[in-house]
PDB file of N, CA and C in Angstrom:
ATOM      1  N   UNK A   1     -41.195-124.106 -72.504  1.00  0.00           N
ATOM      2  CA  UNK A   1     -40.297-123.464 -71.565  1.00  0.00           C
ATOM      3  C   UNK A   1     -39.263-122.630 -72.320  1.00  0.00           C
ATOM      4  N   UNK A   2     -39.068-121.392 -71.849  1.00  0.00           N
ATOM      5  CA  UNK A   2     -38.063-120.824 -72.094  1.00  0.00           C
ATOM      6  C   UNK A   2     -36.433-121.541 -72.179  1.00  0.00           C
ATOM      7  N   UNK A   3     -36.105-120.965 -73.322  1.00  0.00           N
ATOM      8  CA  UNK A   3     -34.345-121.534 -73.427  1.00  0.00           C
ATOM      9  C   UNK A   3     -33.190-120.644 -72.134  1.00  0.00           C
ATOM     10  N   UNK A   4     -32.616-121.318 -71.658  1.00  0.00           N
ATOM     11  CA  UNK A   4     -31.951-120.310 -69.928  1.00  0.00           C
ATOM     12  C   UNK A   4     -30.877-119.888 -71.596  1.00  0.00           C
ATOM     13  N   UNK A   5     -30.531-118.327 -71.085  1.00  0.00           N
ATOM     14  CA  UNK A   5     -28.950-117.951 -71.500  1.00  0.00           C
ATOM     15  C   UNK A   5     -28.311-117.489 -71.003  1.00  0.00           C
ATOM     16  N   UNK A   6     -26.701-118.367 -71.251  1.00  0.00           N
ATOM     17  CA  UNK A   6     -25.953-118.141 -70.729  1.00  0.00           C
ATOM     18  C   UNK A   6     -25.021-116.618 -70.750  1.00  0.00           C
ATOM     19  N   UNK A   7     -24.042-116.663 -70.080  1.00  0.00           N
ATOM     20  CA  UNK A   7     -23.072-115.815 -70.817  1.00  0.00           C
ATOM     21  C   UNK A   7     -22.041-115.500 -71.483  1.00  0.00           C
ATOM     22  N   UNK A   8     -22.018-116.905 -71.974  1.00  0.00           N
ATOM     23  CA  UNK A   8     -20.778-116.924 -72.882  1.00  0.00           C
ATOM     24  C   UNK A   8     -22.099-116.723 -74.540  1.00  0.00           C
ATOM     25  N   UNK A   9     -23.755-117.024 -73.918  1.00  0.00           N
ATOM     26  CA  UNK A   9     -24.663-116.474 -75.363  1.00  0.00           C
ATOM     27  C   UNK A   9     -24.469-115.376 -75.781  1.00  0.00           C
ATOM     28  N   UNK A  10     -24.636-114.394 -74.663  1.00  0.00           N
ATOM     29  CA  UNK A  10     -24.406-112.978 -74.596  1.00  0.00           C
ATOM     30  C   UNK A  10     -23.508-112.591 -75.443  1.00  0.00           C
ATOM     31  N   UNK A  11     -21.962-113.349 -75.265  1.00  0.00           N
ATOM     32  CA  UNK A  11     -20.839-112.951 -75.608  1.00  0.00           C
ATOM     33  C   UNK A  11     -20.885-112.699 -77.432  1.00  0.00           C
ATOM     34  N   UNK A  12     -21.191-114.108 -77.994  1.00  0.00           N
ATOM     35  CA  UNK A  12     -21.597-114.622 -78.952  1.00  0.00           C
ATOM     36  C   UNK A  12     -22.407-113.325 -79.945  1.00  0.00           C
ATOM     37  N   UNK A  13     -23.594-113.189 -79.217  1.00  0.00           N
ATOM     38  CA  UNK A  13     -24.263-112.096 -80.142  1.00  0.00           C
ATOM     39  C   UNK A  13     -23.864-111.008 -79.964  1.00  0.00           C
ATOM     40  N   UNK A  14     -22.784-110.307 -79.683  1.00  0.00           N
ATOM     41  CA  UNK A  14     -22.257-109.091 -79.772  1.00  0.00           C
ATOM     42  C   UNK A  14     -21.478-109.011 -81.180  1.00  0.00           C
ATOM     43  N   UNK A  15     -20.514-109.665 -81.402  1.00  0.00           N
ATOM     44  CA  UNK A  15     -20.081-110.187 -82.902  1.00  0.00           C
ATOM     45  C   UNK A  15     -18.485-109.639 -82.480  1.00  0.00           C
ATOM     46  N   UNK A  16     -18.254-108.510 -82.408  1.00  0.00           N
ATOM     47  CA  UNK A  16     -17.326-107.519 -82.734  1.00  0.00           C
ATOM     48  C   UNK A  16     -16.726-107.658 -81.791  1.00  0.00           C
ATOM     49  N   UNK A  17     -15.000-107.533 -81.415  1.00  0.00           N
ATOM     50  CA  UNK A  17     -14.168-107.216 -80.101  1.00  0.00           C
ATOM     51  C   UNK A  17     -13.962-105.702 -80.144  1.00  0.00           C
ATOM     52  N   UNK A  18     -14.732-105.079 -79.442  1.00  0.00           N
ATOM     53  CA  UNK A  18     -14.088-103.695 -80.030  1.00  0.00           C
ATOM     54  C   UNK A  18     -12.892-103.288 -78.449  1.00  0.00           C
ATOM     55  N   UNK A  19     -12.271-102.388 -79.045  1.00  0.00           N
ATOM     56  CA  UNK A  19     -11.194-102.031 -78.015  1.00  0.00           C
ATOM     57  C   UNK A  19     -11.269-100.850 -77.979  1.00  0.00           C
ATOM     58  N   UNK A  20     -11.973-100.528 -76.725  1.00  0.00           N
ATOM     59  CA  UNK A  20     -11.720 -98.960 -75.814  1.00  0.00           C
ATOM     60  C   UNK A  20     -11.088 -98.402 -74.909  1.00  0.00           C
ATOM     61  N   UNK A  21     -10.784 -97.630 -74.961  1.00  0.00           N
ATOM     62  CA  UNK A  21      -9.626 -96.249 -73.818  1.00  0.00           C
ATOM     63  C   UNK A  21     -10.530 -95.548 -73.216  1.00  0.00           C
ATOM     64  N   UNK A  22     -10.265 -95.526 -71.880  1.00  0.00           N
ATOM     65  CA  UNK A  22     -10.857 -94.486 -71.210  1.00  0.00           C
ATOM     66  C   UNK A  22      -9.847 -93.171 -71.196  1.00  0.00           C
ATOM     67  N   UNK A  23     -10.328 -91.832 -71.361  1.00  0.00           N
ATOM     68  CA  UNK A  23      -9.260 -90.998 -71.077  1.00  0.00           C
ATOM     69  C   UNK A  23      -9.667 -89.958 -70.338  1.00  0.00           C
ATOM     70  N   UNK A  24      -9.222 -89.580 -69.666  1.00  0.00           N
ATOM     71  CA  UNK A  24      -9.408 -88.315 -68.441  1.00  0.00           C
ATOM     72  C   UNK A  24      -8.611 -87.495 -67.938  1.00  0.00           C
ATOM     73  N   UNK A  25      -9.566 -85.872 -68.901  1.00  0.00           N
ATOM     74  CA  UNK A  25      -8.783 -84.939 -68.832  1.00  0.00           C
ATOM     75  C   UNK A  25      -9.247 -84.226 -67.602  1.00  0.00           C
ATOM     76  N   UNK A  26      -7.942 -83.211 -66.892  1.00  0.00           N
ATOM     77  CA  UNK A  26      -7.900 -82.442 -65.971  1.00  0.00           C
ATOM     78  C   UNK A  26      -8.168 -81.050 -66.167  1.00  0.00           C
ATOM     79  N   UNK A  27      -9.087 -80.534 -65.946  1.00  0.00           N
ATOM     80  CA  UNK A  27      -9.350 -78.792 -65.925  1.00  0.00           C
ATOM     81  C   UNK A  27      -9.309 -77.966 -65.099  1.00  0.00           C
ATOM     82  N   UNK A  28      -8.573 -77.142 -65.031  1.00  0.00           N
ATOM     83  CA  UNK A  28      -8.302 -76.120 -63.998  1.00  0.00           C
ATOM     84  C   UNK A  28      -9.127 -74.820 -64.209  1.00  0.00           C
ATOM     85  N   UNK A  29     -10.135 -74.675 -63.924  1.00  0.00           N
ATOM     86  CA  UNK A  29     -10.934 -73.699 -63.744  1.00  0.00           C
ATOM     87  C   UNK A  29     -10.418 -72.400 -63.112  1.00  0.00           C
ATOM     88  N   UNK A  30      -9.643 -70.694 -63.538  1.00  0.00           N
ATOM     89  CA  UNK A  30      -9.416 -69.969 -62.380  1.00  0.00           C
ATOM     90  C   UNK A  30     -10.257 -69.296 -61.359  1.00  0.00           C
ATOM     91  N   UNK A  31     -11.606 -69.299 -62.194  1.00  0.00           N
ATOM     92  CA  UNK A  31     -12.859 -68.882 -60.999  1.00  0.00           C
ATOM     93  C   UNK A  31     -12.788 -69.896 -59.453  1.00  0.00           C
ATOM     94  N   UNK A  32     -12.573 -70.555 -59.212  1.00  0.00           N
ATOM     95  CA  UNK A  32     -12.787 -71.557 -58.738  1.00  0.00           C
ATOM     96  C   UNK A  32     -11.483 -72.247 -57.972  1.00  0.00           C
ATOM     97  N   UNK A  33     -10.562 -72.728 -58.560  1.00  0.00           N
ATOM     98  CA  UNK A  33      -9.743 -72.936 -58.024  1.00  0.00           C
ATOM     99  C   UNK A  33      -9.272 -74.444 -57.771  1.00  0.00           C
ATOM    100  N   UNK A  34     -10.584 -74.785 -58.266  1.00  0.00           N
ATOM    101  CA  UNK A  34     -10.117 -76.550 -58.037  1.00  0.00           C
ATOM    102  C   UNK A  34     -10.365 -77.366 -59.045  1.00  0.00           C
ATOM    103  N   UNK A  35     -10.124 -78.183 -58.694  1.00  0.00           N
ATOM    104  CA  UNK A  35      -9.465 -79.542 -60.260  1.00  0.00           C
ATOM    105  C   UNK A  35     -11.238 -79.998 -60.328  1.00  0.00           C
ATOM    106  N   UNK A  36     -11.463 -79.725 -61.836  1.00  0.00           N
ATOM    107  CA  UNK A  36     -12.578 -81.236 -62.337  1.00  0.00           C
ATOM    108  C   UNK A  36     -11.703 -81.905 -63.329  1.00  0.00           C
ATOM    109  N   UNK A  37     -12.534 -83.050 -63.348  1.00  0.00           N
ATOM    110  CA  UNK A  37     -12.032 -83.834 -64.394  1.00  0.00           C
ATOM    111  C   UNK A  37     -13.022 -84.166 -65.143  1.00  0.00           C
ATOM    112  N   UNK A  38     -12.638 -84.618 -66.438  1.00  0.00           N
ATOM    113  CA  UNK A  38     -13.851 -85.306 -67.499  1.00  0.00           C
ATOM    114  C   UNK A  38     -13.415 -86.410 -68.041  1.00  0.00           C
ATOM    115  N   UNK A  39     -14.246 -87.385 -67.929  1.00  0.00           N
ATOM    116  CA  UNK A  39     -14.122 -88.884 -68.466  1.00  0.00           C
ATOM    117  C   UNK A  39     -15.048 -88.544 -69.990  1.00  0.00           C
ATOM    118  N   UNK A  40     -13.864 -89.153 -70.607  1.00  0.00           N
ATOM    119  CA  UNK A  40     -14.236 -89.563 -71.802  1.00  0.00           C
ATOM    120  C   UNK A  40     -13.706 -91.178 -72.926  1.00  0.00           C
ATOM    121  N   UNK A  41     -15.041 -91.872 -73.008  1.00  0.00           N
ATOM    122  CA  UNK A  41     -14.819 -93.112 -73.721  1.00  0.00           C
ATOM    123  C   UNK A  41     -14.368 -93.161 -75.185  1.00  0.00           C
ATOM    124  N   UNK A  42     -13.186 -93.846 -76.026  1.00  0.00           N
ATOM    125  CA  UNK A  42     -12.730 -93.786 -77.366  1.00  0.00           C
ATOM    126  C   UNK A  42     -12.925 -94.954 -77.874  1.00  0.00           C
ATOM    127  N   UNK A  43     -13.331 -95.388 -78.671  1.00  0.00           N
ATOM    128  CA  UNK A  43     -13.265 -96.795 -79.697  1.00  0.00           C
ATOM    129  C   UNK A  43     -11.898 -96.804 -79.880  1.00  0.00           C
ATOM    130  N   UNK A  44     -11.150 -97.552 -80.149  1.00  0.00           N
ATOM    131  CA  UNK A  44     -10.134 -97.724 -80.954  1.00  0.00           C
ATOM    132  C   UNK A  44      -9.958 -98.160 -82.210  1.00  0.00           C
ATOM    133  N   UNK A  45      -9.795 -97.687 -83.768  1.00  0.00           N
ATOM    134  CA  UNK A  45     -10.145 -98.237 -84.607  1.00  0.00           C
ATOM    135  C   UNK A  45      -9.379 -99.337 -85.294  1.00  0.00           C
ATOM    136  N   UNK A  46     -10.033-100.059 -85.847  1.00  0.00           N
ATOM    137  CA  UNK A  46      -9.413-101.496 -86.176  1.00  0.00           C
ATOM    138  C   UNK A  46      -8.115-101.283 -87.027  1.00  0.00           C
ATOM    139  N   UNK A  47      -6.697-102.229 -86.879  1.00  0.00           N
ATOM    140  CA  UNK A  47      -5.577-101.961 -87.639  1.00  0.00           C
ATOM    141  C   UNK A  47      -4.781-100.947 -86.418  1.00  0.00           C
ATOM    142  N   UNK A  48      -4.829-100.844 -85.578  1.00  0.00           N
ATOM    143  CA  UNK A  48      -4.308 -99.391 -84.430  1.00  0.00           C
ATOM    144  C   UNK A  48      -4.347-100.498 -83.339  1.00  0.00           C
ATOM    145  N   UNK A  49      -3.385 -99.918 -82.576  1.00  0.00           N
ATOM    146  CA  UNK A  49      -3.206-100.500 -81.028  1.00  0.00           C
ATOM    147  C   UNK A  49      -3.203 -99.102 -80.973  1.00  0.00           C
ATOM    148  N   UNK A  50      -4.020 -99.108 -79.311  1.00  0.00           N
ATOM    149  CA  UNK A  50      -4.328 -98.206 -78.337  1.00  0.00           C
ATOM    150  C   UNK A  50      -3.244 -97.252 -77.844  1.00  0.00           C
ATOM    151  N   UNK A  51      -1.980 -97.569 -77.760  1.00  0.00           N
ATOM    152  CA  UNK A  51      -0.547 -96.555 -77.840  1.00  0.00           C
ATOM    153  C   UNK A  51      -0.658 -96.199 -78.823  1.00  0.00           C
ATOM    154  N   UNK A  52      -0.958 -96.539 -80.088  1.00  0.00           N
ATOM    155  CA  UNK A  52      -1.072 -95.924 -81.270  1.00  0.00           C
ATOM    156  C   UNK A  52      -1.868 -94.399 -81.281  1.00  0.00           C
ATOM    157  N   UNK A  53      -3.283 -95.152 -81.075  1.00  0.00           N
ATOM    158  CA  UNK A  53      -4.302 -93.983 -80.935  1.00  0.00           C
ATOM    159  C   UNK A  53      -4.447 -92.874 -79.818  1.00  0.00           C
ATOM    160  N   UNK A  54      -3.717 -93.199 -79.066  1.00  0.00           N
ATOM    161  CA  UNK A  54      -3.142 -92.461 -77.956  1.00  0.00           C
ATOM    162  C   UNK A  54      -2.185 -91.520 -78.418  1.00  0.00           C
ATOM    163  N   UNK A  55      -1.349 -91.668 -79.026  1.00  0.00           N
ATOM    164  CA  UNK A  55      -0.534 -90.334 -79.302  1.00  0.00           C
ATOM    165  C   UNK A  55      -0.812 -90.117 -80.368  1.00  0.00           C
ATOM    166  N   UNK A  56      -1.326 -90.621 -81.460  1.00  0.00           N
ATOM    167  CA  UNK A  56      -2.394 -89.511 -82.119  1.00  0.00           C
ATOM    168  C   UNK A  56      -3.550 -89.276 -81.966  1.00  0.00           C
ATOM    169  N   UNK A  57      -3.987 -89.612 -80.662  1.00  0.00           N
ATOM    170  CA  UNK A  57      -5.216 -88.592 -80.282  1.00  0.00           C
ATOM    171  C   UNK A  57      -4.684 -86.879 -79.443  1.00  0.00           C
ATOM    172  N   UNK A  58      -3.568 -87.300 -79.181  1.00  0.00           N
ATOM    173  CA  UNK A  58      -2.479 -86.196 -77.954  1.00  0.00           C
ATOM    174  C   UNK A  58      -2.285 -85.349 -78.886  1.00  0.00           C
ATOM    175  N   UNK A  59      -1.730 -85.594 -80.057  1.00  0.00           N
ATOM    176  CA  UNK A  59      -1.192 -84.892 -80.982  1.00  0.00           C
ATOM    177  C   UNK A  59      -1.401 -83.977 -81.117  1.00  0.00           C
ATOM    178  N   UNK A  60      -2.898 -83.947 -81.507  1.00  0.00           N
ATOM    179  CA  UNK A  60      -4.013 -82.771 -81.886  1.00  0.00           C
ATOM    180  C   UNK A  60      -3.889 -81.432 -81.164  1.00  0.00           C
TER     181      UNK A  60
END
């Protein structure tokens, strides 16, 4: 018989906590006239809190 897994197994074999930001920018198109937006996912890299990487990701 198969071994059941749980999800704290799941958890286990991932290894890593990684910490991500979602960030979503606003574009104003003038053809057009109306708002898109774009989602974009960031790692955060290890040694950094996320306010950290946040205003030096703005910076730029």
């Amino acid at each position: 018989m198969a071994k059941k897994q749980t999800f704290e197994d799941k958890l286990k074999k991932g290894g890593k906590n990684l910490v991500k930001i979602k960030v979503v920018h606003a574009l104003d198109p003038e053809k057009t006239g109306n708002i898109k937006f774009k989602e974009r996912m960031y790692t955060v890299p290890d040694g950094k809190t996320p306010d950290q990487f946040a205003k030096e990701l703005f910076s730029k």
